[in-house]
Each structure stands twice: as structure tokens, then as C-alpha cells.
Protein backbone atom coordinates (compact mmCIF):
# COMPACT_ATOMS: atom_id res chain seq x y z
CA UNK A 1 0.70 -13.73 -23.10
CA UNK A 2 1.39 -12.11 -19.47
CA UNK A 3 0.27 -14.56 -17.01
CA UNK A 4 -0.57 -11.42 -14.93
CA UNK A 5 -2.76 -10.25 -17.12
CA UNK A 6 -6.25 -12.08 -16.45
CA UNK A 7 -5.84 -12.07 -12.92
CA UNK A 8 -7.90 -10.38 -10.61
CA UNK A 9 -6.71 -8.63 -6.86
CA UNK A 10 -9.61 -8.49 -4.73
CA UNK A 11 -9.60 -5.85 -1.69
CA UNK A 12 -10.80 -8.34 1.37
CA UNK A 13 -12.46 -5.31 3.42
CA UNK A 14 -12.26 -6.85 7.37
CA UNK A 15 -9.24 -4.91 7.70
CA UNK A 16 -10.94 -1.87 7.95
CA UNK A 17 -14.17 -2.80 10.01
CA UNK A 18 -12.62 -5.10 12.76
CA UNK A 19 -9.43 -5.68 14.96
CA UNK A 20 -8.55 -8.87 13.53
CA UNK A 21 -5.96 -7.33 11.48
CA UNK A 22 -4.63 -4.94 13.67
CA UNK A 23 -6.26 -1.54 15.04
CA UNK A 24 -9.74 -0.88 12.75
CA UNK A 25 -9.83 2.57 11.33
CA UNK A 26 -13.11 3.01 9.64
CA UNK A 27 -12.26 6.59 9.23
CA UNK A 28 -9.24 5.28 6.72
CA UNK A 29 -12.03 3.47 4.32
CA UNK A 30 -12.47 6.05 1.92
CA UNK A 31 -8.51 6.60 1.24
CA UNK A 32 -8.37 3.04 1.09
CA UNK A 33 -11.31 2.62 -1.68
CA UNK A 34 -9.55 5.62 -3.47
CA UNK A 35 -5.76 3.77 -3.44
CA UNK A 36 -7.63 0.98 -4.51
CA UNK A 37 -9.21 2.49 -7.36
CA UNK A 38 -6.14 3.87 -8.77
CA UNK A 39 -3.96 0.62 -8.17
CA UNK A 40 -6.90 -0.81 -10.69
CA UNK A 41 -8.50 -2.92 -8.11
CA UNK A 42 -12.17 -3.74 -9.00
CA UNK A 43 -13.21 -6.18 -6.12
CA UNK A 44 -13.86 -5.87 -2.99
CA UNK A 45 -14.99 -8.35 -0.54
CA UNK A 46 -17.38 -7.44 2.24
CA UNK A 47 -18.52 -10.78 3.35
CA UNK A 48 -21.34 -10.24 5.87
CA UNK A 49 -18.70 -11.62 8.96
CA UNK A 50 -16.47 -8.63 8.12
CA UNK A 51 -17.84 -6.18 11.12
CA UNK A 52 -21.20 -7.83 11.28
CA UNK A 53 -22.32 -6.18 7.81
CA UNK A 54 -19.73 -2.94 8.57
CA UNK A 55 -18.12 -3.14 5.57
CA UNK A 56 -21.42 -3.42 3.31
CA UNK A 57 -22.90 0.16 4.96
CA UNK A 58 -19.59 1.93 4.69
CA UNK A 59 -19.31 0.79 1.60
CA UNK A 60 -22.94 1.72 0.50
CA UNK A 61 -23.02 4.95 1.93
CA UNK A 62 -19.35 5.94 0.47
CA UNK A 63 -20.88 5.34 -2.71
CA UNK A 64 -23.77 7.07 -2.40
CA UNK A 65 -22.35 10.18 -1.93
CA UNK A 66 -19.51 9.67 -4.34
CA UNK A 67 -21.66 7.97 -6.84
């Protein structure tokens, strides 16, 4: 068996929402989510300290209107 195969990326979404990781480009979060998507990641972390809850609205409202 792969070793590969169970594992699990998960998408740590801070980059986008603050400038600890460079320049923050909130703009750039729905081609981000999209890569994502097709590079098969499912999860995506949006802990509360990532743009003091940022990253959870963005996130909501991107799938709201993407469903």
C-alpha cells in the first residue's frame, strides 16, 4: 500500500487573511479555494486567529454563492 495514500493536505488559510506570510490578498481567495479543489485538497483550516475570524466569512460567503 502507498504510504501517500491515507494522508490528508490541509489548506492552513492565514495566508490569505493576514501579513504574516507575506502581503494578504483576500481578493486571491477564491483562485486559491479553486487550485485547491482541483489539487484534491479537502481541508481547510480557518482557525478563528487567522484574520480575527477573516478566513471563516470569506470562506462562508464564497460558498454561499458558489454553493
Amino acid at each position: 500500500m502507498d504510504a501517500m495514500a491515507d494522508r490528508q493536505i490541509t489548506l492552513g488559510l492565514g495566508t490569505i487573511v493576514t501579513d504574516n506570510y507575506g502581503q494578504k490578498n483576500p481578493e486571491g481567495f477564491s483562485e486559491l479555494l479553486a487550485y485547491a479543489a482541483q489539487a484534491g485538497i479537502v481541508s481547510l483550516d480557518t482557525a478563528a486567529a487567522y484574520g480575527r475570524g477573516d478566513s471563516e466569512r470569506i470562506l462562508g460567503r464564497l460558498l454561499s454563492e458558489t454553493g
